[in-house]
C-alpha atoms as a PDB file:
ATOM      1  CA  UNK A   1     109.097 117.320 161.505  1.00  0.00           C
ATOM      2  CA  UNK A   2     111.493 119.629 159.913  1.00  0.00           C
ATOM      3  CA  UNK A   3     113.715 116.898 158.457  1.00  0.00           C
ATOM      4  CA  UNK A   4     110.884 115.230 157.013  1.00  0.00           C
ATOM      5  CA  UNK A   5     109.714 118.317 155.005  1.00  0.00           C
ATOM      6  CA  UNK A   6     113.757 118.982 154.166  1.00  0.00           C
ATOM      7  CA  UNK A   7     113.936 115.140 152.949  1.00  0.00           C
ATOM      8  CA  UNK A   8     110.495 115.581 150.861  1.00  0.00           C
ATOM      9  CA  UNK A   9     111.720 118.788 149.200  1.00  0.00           C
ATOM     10  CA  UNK A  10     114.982 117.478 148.160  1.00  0.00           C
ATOM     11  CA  UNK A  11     113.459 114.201 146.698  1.00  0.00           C
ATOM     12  CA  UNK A  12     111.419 116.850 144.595  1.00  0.00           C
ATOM     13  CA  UNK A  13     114.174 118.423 143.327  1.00  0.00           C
ATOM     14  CA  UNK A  14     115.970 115.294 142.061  1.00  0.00           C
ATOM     15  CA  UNK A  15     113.065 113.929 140.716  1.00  0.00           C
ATOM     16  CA  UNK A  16     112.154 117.011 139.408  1.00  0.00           C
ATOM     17  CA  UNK A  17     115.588 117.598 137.542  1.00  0.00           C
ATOM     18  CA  UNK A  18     114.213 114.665 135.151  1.00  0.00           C
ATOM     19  CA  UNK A  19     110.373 115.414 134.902  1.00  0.00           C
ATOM     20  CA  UNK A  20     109.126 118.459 132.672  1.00  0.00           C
ATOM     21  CA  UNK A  21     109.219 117.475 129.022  1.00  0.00           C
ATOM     22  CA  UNK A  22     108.931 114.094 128.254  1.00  0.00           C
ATOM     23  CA  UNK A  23     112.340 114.102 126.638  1.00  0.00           C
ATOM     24  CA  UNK A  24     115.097 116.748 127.693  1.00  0.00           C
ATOM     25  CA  UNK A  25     118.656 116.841 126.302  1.00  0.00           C
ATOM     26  CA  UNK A  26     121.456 115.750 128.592  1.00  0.00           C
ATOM     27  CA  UNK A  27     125.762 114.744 128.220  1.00  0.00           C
ATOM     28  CA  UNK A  28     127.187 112.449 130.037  1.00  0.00           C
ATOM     29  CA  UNK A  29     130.073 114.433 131.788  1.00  0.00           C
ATOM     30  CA  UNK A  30     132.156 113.265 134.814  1.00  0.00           C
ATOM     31  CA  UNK A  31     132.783 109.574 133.009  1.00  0.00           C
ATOM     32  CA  UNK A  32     136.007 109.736 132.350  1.00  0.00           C
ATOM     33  CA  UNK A  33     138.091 106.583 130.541  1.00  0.00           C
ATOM     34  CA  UNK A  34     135.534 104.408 132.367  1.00  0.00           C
ATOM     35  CA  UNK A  35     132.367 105.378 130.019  1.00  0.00           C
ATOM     36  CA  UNK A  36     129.277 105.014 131.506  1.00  0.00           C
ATOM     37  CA  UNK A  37     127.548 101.982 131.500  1.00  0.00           C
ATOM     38  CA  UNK A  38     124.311 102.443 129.552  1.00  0.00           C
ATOM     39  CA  UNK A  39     122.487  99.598 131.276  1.00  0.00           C
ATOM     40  CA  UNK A  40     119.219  97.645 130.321  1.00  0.00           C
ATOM     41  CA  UNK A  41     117.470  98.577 133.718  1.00  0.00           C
ATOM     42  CA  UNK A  42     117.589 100.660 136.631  1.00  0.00           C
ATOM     43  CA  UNK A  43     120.584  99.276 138.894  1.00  0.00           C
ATOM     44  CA  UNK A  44     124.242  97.724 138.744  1.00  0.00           C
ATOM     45  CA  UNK A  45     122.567  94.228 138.747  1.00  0.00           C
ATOM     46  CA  UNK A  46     121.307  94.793 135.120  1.00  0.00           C
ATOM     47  CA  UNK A  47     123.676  93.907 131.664  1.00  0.00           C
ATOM     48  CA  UNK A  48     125.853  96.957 130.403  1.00  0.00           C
ATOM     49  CA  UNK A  49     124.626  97.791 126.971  1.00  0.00           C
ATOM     50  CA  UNK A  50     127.452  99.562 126.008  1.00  0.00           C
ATOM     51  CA  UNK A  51     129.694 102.628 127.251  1.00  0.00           C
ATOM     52  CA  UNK A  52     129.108 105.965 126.364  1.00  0.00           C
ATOM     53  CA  UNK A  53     132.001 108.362 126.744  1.00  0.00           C
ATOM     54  CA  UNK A  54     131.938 111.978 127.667  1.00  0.00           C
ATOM     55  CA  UNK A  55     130.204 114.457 125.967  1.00  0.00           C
ATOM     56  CA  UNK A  56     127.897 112.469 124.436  1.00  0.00           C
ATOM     57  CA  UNK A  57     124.215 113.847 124.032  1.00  0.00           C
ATOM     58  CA  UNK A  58     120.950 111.721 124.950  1.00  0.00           C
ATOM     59  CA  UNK A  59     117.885 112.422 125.427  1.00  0.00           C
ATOM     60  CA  UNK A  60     116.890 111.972 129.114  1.00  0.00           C
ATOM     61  CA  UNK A  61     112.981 110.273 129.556  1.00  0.00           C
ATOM     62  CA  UNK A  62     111.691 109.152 132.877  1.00  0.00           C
ATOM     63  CA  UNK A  63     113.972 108.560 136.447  1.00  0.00           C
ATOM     64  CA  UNK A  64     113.454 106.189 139.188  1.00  0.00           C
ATOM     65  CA  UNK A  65     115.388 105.679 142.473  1.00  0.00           C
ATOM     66  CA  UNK A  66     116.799 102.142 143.055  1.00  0.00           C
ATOM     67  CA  UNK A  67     118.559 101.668 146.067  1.00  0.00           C
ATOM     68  CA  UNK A  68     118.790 105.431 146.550  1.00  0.00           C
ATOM     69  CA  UNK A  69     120.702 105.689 143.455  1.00  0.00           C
ATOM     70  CA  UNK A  70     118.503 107.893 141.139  1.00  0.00           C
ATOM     71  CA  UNK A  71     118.569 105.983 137.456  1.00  0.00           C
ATOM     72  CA  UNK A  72     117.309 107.935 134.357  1.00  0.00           C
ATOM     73  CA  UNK A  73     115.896 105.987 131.091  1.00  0.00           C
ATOM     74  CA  UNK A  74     117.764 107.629 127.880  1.00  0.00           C
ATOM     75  CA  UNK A  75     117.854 107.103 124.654  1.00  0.00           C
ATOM     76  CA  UNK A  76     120.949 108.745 121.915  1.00  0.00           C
ATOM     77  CA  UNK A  77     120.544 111.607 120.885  1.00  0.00           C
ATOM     78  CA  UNK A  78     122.268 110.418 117.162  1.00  0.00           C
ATOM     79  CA  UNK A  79     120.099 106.705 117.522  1.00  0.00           C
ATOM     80  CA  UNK A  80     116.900 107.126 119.490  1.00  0.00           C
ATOM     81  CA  UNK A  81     116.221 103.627 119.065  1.00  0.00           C
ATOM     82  CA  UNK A  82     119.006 102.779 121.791  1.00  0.00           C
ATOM     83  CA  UNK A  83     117.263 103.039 124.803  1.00  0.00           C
ATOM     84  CA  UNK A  84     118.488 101.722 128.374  1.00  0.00           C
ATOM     85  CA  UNK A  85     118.835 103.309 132.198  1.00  0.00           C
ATOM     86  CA  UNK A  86     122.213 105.266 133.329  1.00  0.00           C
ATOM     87  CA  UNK A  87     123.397 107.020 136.478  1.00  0.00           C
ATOM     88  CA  UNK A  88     121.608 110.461 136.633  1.00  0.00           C
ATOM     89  CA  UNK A  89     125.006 111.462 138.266  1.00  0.00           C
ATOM     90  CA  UNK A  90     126.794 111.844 134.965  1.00  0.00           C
ATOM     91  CA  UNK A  91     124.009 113.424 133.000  1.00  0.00           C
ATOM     92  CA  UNK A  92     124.479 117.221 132.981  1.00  0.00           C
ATOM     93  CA  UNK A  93     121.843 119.061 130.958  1.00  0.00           C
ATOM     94  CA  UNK A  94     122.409 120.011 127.644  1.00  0.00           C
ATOM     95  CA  UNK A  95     123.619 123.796 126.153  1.00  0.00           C
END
């Protein structure tokens, strides 16, 4: 019974990390010269939008977990109207 309440709690805390306002700010960090794939759902089967380098500032909406990979829907920070899903393991919140 234990692990089940650990398990619980720590799927609250990742999905927590992207709940609270309905947009937070975020950077992509941990990229590198691969950018990350700003993709047009929530998985690696979807098309790559484009890449967005390091340091760049979105504004994080909703997350979902697909294949126990948690996704997050963003949206630039400099052109809200490009929207699409990335990794929420590059998104750092924003200082």
């Amino acid at each position: 019974m234990p692990r089940v309440v650990s398990a619980v709690f720590a799927t609250f805390l990742l999905v927590a990390g992207c709940a609270g306002d309905p947009a937070s700010r975020a950077v992509v960090t941990g990229a590198g010269s691969e950018l990350l794939k700003l993709r047009a759902g929530p998985g690696l089967g979807f098309n790559i939008l484009l890449g967005l380098p390091d340091g760049t500032v979105v504004n994080r909406r909703d997350c979902v977990t697909e294949v126990g990979q948690l996704w997050c829907r963003v949206s630039l920070a400099r052109a809200p109207g490009i929207t699409g899903f990335v990794s929420a393991d590059y998104l750092s919140p924003s200082r």
